[in-house]
Protein backbone atom coordinates (compact mmCIF):
# COMPACT_ATOMS: atom_id res chain seq x y z
CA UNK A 1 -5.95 16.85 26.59
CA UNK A 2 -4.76 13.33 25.60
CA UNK A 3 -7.44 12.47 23.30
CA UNK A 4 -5.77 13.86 19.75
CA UNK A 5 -2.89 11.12 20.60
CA UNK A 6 -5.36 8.68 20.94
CA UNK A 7 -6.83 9.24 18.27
CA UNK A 8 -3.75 9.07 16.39
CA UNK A 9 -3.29 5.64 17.92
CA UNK A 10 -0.60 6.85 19.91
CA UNK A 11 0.22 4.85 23.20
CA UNK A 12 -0.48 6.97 26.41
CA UNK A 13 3.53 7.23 26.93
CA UNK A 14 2.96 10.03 24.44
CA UNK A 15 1.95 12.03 27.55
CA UNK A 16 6.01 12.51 28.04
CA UNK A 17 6.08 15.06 25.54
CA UNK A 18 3.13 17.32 27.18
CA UNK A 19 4.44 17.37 30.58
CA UNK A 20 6.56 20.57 30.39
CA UNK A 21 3.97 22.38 28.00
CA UNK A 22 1.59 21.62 31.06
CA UNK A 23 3.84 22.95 34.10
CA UNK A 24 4.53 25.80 31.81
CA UNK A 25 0.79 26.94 32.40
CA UNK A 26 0.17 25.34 35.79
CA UNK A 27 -1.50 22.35 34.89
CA UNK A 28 0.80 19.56 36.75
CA UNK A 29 -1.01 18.07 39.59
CA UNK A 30 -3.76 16.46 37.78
CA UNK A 31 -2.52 16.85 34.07
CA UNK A 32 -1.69 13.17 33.69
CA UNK A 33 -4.73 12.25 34.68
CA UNK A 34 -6.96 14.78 32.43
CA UNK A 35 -3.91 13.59 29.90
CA UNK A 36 -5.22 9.64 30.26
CA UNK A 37 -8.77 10.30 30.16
CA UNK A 38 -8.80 11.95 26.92
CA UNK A 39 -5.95 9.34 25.83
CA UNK A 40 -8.53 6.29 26.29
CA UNK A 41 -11.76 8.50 24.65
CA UNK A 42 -9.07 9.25 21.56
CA UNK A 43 -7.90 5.41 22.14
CA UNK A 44 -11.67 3.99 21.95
CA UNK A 45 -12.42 6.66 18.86
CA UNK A 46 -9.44 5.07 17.03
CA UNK A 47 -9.87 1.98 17.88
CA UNK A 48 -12.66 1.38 15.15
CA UNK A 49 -12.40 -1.47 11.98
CA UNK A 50 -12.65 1.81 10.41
CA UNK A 51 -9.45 3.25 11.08
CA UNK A 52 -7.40 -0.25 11.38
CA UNK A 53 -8.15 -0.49 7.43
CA UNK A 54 -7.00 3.52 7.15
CA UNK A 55 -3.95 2.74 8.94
CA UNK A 56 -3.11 -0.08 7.30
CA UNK A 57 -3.84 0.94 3.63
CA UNK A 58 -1.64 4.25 4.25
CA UNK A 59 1.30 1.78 5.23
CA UNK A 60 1.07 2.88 9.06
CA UNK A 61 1.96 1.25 11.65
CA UNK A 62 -0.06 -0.09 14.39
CA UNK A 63 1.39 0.27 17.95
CA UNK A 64 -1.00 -2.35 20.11
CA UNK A 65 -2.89 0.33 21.77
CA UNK A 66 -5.93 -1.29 21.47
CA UNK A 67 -7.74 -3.89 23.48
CA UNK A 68 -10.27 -7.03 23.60
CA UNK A 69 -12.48 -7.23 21.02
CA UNK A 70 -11.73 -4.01 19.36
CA UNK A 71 -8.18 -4.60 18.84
CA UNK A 72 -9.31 -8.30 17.14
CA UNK A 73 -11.88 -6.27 14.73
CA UNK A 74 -9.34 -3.43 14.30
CA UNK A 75 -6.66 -5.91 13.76
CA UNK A 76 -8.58 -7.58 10.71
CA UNK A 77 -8.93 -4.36 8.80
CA UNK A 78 -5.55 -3.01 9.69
CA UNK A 79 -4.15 -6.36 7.94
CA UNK A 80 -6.52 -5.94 5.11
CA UNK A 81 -5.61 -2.44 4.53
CA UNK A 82 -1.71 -3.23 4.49
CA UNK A 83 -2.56 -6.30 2.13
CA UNK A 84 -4.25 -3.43 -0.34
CA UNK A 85 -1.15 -0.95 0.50
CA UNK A 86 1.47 -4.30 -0.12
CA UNK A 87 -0.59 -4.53 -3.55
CA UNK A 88 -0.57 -1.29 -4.20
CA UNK A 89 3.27 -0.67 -3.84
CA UNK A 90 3.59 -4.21 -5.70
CA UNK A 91 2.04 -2.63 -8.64
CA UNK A 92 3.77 0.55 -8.53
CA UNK A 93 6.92 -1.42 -8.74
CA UNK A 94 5.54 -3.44 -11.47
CA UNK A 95 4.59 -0.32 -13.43
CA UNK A 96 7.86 1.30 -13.44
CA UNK A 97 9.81 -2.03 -13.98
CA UNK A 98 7.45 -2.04 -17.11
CA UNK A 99 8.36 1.64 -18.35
CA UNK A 100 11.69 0.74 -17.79
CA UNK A 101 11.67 -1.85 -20.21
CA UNK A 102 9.14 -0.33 -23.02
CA UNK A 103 12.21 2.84 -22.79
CA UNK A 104 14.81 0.09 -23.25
CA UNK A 105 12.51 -1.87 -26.36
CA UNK A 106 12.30 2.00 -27.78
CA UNK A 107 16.12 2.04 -27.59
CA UNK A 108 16.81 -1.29 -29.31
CA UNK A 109 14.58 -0.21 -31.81
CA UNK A 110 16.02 2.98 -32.51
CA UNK A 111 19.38 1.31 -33.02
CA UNK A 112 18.05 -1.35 -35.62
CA UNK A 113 16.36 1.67 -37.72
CA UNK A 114 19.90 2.87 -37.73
CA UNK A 115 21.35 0.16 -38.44
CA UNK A 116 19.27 -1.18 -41.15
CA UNK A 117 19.46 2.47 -42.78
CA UNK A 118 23.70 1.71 -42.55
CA UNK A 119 23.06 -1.64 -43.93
CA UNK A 120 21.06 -0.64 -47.14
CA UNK A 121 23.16 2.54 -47.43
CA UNK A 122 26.88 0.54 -47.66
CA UNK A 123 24.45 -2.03 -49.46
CA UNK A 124 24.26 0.78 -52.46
CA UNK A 125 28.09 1.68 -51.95
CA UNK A 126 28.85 -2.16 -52.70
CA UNK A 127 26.22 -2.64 -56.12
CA UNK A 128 28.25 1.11 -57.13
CA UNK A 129 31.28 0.01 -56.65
CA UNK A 130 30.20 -3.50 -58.21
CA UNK A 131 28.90 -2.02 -61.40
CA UNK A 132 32.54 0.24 -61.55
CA UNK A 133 34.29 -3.09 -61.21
CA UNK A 134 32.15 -4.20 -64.52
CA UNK A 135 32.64 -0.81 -66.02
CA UNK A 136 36.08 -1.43 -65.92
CA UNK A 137 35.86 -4.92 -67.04
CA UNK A 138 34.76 -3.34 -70.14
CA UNK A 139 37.36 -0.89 -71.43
């Protein structure tokens, strides 16, 4: 009991939402404490560089549950992994601002085809009606 939140990374406050599953079967007078114990061996399993840089890359957030040493060690991979997930979303944005404009380029470039089949087409209606002009000139 406990230790899944810990190893979430969850603070041992989280222990709130198991008190009335454990009066419900009985459990009450030394449930907190079982809860805490397997809080810290879930808190020391997640505390690991391991799962800073998992927590971090995934865009999680960190909420200070670890201690000492391990939180300095977890700390450095949880900021490495957010750097990579700050990239990462950086670059997604990038990507789609990019498609964005290659649909808009597409566009203009549609609209000049048009246009420069209008041009030479009232191009030809101006050498006809030219050449009518020195038909007429003619007679």
């Amino acid at each position: 009991m406990g230790y899944s939140a810990g190893l979430r990374g969850s603070t041992p406050e989280s222990y709130q939402t198991y008190q009335v599953s454990c009066a419900e079967h009985g459990l009450l007078s030394n449930a907190q404490a079982l809860y805490l114990e397997g809080w810290q061996n879930g808190n020391q399993a997640y505390c690991q560089p391991v799962n800073g840089f998992t927590t971090g890359s995934n865009g999680g957030r960190y909420e200070g549950v670890c201690q000492g040493e391990r939180e300095t060690a977890f700390l450095n991979a949880y900021y490495q992994g957010h750097n990579s997930f700050i990239v990462r979303i950086k670059f997604d944005e990038l990507k789609q601002q990019i498609a964005e404009l290659e649909k808009r380029v597409v566009k203009m470039q549609r609209r000049q085809t048009e246009q420069s089949h209008k041009q030479r087409h009232y191009n030809k209606d101006i050498a006809d009606l030219k050449k009518e002009i020195e038909a007429l000139k003619k007679k």
